[in-house]
Protein backbone atom coordinates (compact mmCIF):
# COMPACT_ATOMS: atom_id res chain seq x y z
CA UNK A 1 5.78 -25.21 -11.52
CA UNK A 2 8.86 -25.02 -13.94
CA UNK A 3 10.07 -28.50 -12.54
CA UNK A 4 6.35 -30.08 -13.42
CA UNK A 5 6.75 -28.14 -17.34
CA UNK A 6 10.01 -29.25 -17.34
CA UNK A 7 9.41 -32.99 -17.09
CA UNK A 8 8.04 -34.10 -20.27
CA UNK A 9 10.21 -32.21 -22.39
CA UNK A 10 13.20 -33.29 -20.57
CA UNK A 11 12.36 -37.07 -20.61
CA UNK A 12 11.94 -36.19 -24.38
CA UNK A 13 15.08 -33.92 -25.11
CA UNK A 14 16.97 -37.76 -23.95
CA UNK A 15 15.61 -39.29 -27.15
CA UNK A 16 11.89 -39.18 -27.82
CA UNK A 17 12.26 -35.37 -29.09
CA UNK A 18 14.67 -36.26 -30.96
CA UNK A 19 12.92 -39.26 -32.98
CA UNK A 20 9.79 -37.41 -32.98
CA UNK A 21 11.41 -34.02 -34.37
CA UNK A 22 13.21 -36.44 -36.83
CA UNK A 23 9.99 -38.71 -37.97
CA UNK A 24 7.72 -35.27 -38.44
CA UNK A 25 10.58 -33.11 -40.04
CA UNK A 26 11.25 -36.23 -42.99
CA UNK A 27 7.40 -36.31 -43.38
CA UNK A 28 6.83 -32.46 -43.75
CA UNK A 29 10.00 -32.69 -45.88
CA UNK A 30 8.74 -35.58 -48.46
CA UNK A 31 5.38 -33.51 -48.59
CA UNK A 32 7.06 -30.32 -49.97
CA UNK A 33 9.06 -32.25 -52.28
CA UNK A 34 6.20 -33.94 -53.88
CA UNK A 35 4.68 -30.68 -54.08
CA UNK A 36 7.31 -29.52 -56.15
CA UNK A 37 9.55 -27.25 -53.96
CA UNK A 38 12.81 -26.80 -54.13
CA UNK A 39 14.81 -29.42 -51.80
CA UNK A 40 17.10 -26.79 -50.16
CA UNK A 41 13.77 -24.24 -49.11
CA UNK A 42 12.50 -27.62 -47.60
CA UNK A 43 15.19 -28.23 -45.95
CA UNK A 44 15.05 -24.41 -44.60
CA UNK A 45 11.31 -24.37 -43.84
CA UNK A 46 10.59 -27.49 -42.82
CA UNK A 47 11.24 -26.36 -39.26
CA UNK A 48 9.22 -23.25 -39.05
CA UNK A 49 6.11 -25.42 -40.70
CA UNK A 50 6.36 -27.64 -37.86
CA UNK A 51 6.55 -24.49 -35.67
CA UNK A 52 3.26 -23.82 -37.26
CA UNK A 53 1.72 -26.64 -36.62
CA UNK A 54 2.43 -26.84 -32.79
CA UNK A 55 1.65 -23.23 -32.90
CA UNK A 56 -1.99 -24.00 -34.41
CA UNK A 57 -2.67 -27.14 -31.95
CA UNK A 58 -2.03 -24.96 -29.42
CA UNK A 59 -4.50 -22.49 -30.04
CA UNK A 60 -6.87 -25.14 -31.16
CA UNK A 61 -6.78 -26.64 -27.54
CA UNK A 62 -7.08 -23.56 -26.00
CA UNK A 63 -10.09 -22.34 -28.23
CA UNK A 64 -11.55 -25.93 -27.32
CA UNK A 65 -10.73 -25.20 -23.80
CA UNK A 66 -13.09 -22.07 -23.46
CA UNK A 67 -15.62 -22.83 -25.66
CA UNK A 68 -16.27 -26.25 -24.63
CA UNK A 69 -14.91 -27.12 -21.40
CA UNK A 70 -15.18 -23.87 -19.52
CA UNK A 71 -18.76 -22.79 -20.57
CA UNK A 72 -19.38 -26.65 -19.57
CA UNK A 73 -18.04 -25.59 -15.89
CA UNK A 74 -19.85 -22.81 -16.09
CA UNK A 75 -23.24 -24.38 -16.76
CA UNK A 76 -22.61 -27.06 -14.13
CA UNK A 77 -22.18 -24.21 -11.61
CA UNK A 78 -24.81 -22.34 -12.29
CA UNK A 79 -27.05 -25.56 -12.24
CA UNK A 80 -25.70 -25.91 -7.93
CA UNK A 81 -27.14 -24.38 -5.13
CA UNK A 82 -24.56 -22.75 -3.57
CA UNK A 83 -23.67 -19.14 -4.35
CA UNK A 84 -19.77 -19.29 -3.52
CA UNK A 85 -18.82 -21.41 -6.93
CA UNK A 86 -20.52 -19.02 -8.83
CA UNK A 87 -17.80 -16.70 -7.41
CA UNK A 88 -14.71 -18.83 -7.32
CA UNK A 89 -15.57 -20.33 -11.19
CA UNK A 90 -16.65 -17.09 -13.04
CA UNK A 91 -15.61 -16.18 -16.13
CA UNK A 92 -12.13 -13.79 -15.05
CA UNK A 93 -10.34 -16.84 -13.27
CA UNK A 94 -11.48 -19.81 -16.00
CA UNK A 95 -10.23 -17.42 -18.26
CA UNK A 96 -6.68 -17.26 -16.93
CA UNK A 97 -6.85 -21.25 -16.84
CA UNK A 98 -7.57 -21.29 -19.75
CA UNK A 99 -4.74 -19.07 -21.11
CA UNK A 100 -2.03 -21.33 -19.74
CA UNK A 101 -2.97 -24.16 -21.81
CA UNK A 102 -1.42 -22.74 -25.28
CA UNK A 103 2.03 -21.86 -23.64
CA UNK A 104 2.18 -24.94 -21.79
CA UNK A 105 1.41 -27.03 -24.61
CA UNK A 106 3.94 -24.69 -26.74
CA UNK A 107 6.82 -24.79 -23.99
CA UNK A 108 6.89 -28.72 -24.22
CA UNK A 109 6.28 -29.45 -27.79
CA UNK A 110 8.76 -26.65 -29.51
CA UNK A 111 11.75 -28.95 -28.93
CA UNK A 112 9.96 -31.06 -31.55
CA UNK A 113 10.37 -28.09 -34.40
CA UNK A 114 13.98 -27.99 -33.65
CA UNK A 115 15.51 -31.47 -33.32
CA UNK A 116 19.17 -30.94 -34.35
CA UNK A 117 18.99 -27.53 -32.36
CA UNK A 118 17.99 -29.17 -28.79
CA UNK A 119 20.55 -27.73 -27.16
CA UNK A 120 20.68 -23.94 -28.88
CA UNK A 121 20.38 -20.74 -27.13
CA UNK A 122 17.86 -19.87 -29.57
CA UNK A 123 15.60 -22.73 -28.69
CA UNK A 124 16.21 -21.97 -25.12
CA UNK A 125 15.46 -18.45 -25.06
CA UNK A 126 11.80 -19.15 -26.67
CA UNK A 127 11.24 -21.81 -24.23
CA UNK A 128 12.34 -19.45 -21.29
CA UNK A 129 9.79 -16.86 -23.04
CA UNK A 130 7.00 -19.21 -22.80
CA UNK A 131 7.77 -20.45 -19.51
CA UNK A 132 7.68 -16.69 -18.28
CA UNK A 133 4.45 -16.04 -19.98
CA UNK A 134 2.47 -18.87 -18.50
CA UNK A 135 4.28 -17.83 -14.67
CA UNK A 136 2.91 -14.69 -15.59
CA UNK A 137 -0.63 -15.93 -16.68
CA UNK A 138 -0.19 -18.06 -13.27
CA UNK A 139 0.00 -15.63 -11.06
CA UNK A 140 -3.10 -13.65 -12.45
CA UNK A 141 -5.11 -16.53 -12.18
CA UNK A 142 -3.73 -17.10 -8.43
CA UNK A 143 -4.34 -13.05 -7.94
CA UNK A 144 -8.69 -13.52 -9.63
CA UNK A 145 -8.72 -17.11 -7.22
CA UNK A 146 -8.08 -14.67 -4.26
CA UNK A 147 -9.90 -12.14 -5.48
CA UNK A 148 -13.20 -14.85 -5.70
CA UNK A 149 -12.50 -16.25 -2.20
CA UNK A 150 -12.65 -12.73 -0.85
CA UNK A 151 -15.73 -12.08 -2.54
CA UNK A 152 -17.06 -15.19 -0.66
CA UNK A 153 -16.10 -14.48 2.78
CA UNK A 154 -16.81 -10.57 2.36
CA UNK A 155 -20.36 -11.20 1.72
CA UNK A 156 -20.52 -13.61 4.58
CA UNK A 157 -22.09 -11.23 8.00
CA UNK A 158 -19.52 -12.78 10.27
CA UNK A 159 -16.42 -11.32 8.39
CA UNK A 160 -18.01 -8.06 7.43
CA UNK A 161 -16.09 -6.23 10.02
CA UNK A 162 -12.84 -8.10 9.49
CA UNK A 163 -9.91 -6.10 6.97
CA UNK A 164 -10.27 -8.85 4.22
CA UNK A 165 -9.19 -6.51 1.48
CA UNK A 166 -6.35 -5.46 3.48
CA UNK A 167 -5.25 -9.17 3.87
CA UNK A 168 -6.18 -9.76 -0.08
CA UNK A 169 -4.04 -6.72 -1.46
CA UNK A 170 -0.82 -7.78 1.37
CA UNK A 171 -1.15 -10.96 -0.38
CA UNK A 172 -1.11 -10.21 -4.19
CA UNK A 173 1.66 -7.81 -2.79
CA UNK A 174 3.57 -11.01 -1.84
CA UNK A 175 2.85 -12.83 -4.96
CA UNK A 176 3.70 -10.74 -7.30
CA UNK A 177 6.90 -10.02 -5.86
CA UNK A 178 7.87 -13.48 -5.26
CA UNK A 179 6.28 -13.93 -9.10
CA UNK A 180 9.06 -11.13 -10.46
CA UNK A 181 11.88 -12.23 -8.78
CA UNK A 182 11.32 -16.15 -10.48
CA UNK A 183 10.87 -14.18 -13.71
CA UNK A 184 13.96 -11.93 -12.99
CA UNK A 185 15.52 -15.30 -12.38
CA UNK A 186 14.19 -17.12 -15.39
CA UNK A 187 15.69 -14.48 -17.40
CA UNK A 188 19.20 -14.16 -16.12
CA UNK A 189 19.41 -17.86 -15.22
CA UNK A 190 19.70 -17.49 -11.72
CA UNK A 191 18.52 -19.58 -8.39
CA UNK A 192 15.83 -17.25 -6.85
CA UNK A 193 17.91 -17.72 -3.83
CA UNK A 194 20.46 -16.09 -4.97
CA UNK A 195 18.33 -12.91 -5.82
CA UNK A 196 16.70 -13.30 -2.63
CA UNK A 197 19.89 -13.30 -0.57
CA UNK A 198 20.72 -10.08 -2.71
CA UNK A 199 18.05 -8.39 -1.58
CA UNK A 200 18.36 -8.89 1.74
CA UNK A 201 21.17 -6.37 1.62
CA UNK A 202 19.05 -3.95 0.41
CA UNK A 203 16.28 -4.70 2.61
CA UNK A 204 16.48 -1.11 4.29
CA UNK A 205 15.60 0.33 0.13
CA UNK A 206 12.58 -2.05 0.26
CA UNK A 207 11.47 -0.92 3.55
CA UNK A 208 11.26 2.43 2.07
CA UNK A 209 9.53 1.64 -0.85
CA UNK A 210 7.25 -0.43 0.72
CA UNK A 211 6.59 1.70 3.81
CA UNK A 212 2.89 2.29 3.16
CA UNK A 213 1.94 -1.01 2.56
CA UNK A 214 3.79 -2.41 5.73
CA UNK A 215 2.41 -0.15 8.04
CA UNK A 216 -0.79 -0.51 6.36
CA UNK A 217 -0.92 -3.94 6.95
CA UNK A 218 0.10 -4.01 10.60
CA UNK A 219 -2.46 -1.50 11.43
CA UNK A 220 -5.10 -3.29 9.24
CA UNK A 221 -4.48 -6.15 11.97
CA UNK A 222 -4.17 -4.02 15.16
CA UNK A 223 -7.59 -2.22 13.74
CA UNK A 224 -9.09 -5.50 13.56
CA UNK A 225 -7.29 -7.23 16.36
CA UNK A 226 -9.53 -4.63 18.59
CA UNK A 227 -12.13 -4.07 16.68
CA UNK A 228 -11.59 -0.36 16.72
CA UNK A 229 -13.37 -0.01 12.95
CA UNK A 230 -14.96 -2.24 10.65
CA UNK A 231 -16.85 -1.21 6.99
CA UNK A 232 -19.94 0.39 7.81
CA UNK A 233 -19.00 2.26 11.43
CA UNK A 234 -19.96 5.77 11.71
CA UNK A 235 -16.56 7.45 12.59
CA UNK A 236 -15.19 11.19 13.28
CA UNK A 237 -11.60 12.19 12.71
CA UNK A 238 -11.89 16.11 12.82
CA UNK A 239 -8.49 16.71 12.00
CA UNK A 240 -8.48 14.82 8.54
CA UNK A 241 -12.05 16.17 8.37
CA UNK A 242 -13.71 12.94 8.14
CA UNK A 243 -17.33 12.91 9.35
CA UNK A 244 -18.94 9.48 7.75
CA UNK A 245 -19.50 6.15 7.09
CA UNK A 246 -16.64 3.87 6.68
CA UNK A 247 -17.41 2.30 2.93
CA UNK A 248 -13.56 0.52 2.71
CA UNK A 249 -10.90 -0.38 4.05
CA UNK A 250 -7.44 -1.37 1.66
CA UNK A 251 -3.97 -1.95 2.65
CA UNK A 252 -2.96 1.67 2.38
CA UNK A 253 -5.92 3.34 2.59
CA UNK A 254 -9.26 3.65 5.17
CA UNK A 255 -12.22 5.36 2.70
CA UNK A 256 -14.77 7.66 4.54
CA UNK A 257 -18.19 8.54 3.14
CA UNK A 258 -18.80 11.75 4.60
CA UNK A 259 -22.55 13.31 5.13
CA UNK A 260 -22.09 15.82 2.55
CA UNK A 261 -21.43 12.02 0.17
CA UNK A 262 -17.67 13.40 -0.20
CA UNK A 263 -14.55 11.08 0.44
CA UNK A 264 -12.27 11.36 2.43
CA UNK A 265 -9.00 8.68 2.33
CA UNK A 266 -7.21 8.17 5.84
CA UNK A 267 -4.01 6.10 5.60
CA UNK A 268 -4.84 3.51 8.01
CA UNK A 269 -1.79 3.91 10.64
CA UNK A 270 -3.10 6.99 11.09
CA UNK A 271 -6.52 5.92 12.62
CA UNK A 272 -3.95 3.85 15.24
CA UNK A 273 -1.64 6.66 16.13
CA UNK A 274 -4.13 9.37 16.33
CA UNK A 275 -7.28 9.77 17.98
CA UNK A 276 -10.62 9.13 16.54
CA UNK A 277 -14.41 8.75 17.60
CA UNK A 278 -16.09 5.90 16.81
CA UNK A 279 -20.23 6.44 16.98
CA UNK A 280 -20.99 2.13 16.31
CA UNK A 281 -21.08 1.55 19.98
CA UNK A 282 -24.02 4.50 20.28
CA UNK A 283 -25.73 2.68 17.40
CA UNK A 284 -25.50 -0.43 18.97
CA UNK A 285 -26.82 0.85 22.05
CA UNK A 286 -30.48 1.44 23.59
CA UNK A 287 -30.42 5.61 22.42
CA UNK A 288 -28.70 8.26 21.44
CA UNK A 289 -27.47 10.88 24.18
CA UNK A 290 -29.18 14.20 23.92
CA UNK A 291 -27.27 16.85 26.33
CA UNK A 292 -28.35 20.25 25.66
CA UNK A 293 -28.80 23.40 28.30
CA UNK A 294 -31.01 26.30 28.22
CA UNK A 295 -29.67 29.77 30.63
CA UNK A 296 -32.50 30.99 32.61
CA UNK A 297 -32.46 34.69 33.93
CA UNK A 298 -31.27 34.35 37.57
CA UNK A 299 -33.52 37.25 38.53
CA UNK A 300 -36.38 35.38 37.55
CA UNK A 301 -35.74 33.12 40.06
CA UNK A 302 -38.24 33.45 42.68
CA UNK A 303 -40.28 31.67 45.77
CA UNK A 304 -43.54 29.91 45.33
CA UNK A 305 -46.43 31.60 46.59
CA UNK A 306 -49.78 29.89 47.59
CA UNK A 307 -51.19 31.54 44.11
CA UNK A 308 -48.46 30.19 42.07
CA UNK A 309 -48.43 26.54 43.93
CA UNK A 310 -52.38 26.68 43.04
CA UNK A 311 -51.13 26.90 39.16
CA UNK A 312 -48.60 24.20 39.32
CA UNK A 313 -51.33 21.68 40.75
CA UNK A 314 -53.29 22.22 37.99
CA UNK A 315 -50.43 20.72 35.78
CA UNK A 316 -50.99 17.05 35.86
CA UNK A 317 -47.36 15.75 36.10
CA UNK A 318 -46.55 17.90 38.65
CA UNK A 319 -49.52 18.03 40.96
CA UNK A 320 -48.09 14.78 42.71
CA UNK A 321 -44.84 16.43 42.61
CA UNK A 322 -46.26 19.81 44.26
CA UNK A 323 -48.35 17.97 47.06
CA UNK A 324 -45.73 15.92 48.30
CA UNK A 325 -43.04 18.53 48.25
CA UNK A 326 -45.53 21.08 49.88
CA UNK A 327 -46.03 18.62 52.96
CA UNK A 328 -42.41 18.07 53.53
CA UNK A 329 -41.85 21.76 53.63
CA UNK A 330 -44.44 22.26 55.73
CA UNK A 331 -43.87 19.41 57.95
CA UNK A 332 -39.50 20.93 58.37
CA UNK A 333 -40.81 24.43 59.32
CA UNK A 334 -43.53 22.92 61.67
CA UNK A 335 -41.02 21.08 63.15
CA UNK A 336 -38.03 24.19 63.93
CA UNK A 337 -41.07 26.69 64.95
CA UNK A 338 -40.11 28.55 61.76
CA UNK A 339 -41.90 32.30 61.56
CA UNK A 340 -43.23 31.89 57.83
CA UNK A 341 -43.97 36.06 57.11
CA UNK A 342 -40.67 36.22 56.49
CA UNK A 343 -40.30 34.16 53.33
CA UNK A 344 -36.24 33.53 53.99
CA UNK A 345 -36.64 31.55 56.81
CA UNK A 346 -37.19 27.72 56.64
CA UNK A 347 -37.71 26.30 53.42
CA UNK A 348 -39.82 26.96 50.85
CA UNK A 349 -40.14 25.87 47.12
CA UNK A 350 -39.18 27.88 43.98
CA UNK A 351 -40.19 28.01 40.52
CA UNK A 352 -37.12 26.51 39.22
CA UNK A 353 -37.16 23.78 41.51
CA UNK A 354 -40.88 23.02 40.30
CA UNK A 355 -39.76 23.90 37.17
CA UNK A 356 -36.81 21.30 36.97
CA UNK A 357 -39.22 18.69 38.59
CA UNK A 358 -41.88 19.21 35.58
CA UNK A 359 -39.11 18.61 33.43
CA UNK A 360 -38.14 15.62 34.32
CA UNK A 361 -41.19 14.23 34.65
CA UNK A 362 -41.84 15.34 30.71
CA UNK A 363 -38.84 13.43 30.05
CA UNK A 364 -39.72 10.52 31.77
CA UNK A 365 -43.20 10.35 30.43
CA UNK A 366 -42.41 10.81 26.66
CA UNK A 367 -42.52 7.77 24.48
CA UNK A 368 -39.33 8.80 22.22
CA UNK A 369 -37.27 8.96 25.42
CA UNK A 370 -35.53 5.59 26.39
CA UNK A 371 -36.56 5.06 30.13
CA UNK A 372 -33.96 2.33 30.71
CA UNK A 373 -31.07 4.93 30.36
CA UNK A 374 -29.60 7.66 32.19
CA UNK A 375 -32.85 10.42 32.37
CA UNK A 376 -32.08 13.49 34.25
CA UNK A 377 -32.16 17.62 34.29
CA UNK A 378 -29.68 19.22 35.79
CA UNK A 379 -28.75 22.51 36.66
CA UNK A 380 -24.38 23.96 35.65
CA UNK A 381 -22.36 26.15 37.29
CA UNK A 382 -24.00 29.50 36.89
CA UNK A 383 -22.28 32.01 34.92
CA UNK A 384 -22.61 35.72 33.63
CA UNK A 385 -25.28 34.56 30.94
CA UNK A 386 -27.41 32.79 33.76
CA UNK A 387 -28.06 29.35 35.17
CA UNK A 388 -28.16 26.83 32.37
CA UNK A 389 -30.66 24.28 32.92
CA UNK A 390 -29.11 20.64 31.04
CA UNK A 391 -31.65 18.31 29.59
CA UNK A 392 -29.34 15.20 29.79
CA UNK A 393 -31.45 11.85 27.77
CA UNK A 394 -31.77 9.56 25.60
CA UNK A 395 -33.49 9.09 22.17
CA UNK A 396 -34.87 5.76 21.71
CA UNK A 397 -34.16 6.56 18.07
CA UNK A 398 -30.88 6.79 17.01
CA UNK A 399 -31.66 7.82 13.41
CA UNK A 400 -29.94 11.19 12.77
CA UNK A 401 -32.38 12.97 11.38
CA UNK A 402 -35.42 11.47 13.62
CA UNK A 403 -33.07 12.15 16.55
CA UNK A 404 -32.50 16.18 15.62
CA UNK A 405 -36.41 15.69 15.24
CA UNK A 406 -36.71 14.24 19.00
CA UNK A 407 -34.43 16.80 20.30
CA UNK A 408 -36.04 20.09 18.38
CA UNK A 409 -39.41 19.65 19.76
CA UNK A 410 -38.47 18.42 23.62
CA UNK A 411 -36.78 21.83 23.02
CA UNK A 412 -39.22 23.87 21.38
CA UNK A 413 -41.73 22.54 24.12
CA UNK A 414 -39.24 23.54 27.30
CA UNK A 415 -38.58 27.10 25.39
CA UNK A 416 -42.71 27.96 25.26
CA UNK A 417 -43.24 26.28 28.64
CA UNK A 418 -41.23 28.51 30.44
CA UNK A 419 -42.89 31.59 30.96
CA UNK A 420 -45.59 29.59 32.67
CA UNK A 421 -43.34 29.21 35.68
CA UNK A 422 -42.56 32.86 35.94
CA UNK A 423 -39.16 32.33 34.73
CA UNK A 424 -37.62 33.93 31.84
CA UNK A 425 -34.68 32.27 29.23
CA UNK A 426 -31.07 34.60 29.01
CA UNK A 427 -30.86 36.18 26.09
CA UNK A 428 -28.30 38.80 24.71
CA UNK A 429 -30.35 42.03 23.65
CA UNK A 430 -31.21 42.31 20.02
CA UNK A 431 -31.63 45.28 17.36
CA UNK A 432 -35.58 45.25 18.16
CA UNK A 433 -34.70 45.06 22.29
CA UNK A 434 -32.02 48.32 21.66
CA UNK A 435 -34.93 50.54 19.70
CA UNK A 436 -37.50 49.56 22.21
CA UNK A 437 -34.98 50.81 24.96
CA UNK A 438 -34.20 53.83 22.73
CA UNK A 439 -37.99 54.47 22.41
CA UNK A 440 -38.23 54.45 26.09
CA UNK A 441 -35.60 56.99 26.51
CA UNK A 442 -36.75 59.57 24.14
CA UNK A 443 -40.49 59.14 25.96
């Protein structure tokens, strides 16, 4: 950019400046002589009236530039169709165009105020000023034009789970540091080579510096790269007590939205080197898993007898269930001659078998329960607080509070359903169990 600045006034500085400076200096000088001032103060301020002048064109074309070209722009975008030039031409990146048009104007014409001083370190450190000020003005409009394209593709559904912001801060990271070392340059008179080669030898201090924002970016990549978390997944990182939505992700930071609306900020290499639960696959699936056990009293447990099979026919899920099974059992101990007074020979059905068996034929017969996924009830290892009896399903709605919903009354059902099979639920003994027992003592 300093090469393109650099042309005009350097094709001028050969002779043009020169004549011009002259021809404008002898007519600002005749005018303050006719006006009666004193021919050695024109000679003095001649120079800084010209100054004035380029000064004052210079902010007249800018002021023209943003009240009449740039709300033109901005009425011909508005007047189009599409959405994304309302982004990429709004007001914070004309604005910075617009900016650059008073320095740039100044940088080339101030050679004009000083003819005779062309070559004077004076002159040249303005003109170095200027030409920092509109790099600097540059790279803010470069940093908004980014900013605007981001805005573009971020709203776009296919790059919603993509790291753009990640991408967008690495890369006003990169401009702005190539921006300060030109400017460092600029100032010292330098070749930004030569900074650049300097800095490779401290490239270990930079690594340091910039350690956050390198590893941020790398994992940024590897997060997307296997699409282990975009904005918007449900995620659970216990350890950094994160229990939320995802609502950003930056180059050196990964924002969760937790349930109680607090925030908690993971650095992102963190989400790659430790271990973290991402719930967007059960959201994108048919349900949400429901596995939850009740402990029945083992000594509950019991055969069937004829009056209790009579009872469980008269349950309309099961009476299928209870016919079927009966003739099988039958049929075994018809078959091996089995002597049926004694209840422990052959086989014979039990309440928690019947009971399992109504279960899962609930289950399978409510609508909130997804019938296309695992469906089962199973019974654990038993232990010294019973048999626990798993209901292991799936919620066709995966809406957290519908779900707990789902889940509560399947339960609530199974816990008043239960004494209907003879069975009874495990259950430590509470204050009101210890006085009845104490009542029964003292009677």
């Amino acid at each position: 950019m300093e090469e393109v600045i650099n042309a005009v006034p350097v094709a001028l500085v050969d002779g043009e400046t020169q004549d011009i400076g002259n021809a404008m200096m002898q007519g600002v000088n005749d005018t303050l002589l006719s006006m009666g001032v004193d021919e050695v103060w024109a000679d003095k301020i001649d120079n800084f009236i010209i100054l004035l002048i380029i000064i004052g064109v210079a902010l007249l074309a800018n002021l023209i530039c943003r009240k009449i070209i740039l709300r033109t722009v901005s009425r011909l975008v508005k007047q189009t169709k599409a959405t994304w030039d309302d982004i990429v031409f709004n007001d914070k990146v004309m604005a910075n165009v617009s900016r650059m048009v008073a320095p740039i104007l100044i940088y080339i014409a101030i050679p004009i105020a000083f003819p005779e001083h062309a070559d004077s370190s004076l002159l040249d450190f303005l003109r170095r000023l200027c030409l920092i000020y509109i790099l600097a003005v540059f790279l803010r409009f470069v940093s908004a034009l980014c900013t605007a394209i981001y805005l573009v593709y971020s709203a776009r559904e296919q790059y919603k789970d993509k790291p753009l912001k990640g991408l967008l801060q690495t890369a006003q990271v990169i401009l702005f540091f190539i921006g300060a070392i030109i400017i460092i340059s600029i100032l010292i008179k330098q070749s930004p080579v030569v900074l650049l080669t300097g800095l490779g030898a401290s490239a270990a201090v930079l690594m340091l510096v910039f350690k956050d924002s390198i590893m941020g970016f790398v994992s940024g990549i590897q997060l997307s790269a296997n699409n282990m978390l975009k904005v918007g997944d449900w995620i659970t990182m216990p350890k950094y007590g994160a229990d939320g939505t995802v609502i950003e992700v930056t180059l050196n930071t990964v924002k969760v939205r937790n349930f109680d609306n607090t925030i908690t900020t993971i650095p992102p290499y963190l989400l790659v080197s430790d271990s973290f639960q991402n719930w967007q696959g059960m959201q994108e699936s048919g349900g949400r898993r429901v596995k939850r056990s009740i402990n029945i009293d083992m000594t509950s447990v019991r055969f069937c007898t004829p009056e209790m099979l009579a009872k469980y026919r008269k349950i309309q899920i099961l009476k299928d269930y209870v016919d079927e099974t009966e003739k099988v059992v039958e049929q075994y101990n018809k078959e091996h001659d089995i002597d049926n007074s004694i209840l422990v020979n052959g086989r014979r059905q039990t309440n928690l078998g019947v009971f399992r068996a109504y279960l899962t034929n609930y289950l399978k017969n409510l609508p909130t329960v997804n019938q296309d996924m695992t469906c089962m009830v199973r019974q654990l290892q038993p232990t010294e607080t019973g048999i626990p009896l798993e209901l292991y399903f799936f919620s066709a709605n995966k809406v957290w509070v519908a779900y707990e919903g789902i889940q509560a009354d399947v339960f609530d059902h199974v816990l008043a359903i239960i004494p209907e099979f003879d069975l009874q639920v495990f259950q430590n003994p509470s204050g009101a169990d210890l006085r009845r027992i104490g009542v029964k003592i003292e009677n």
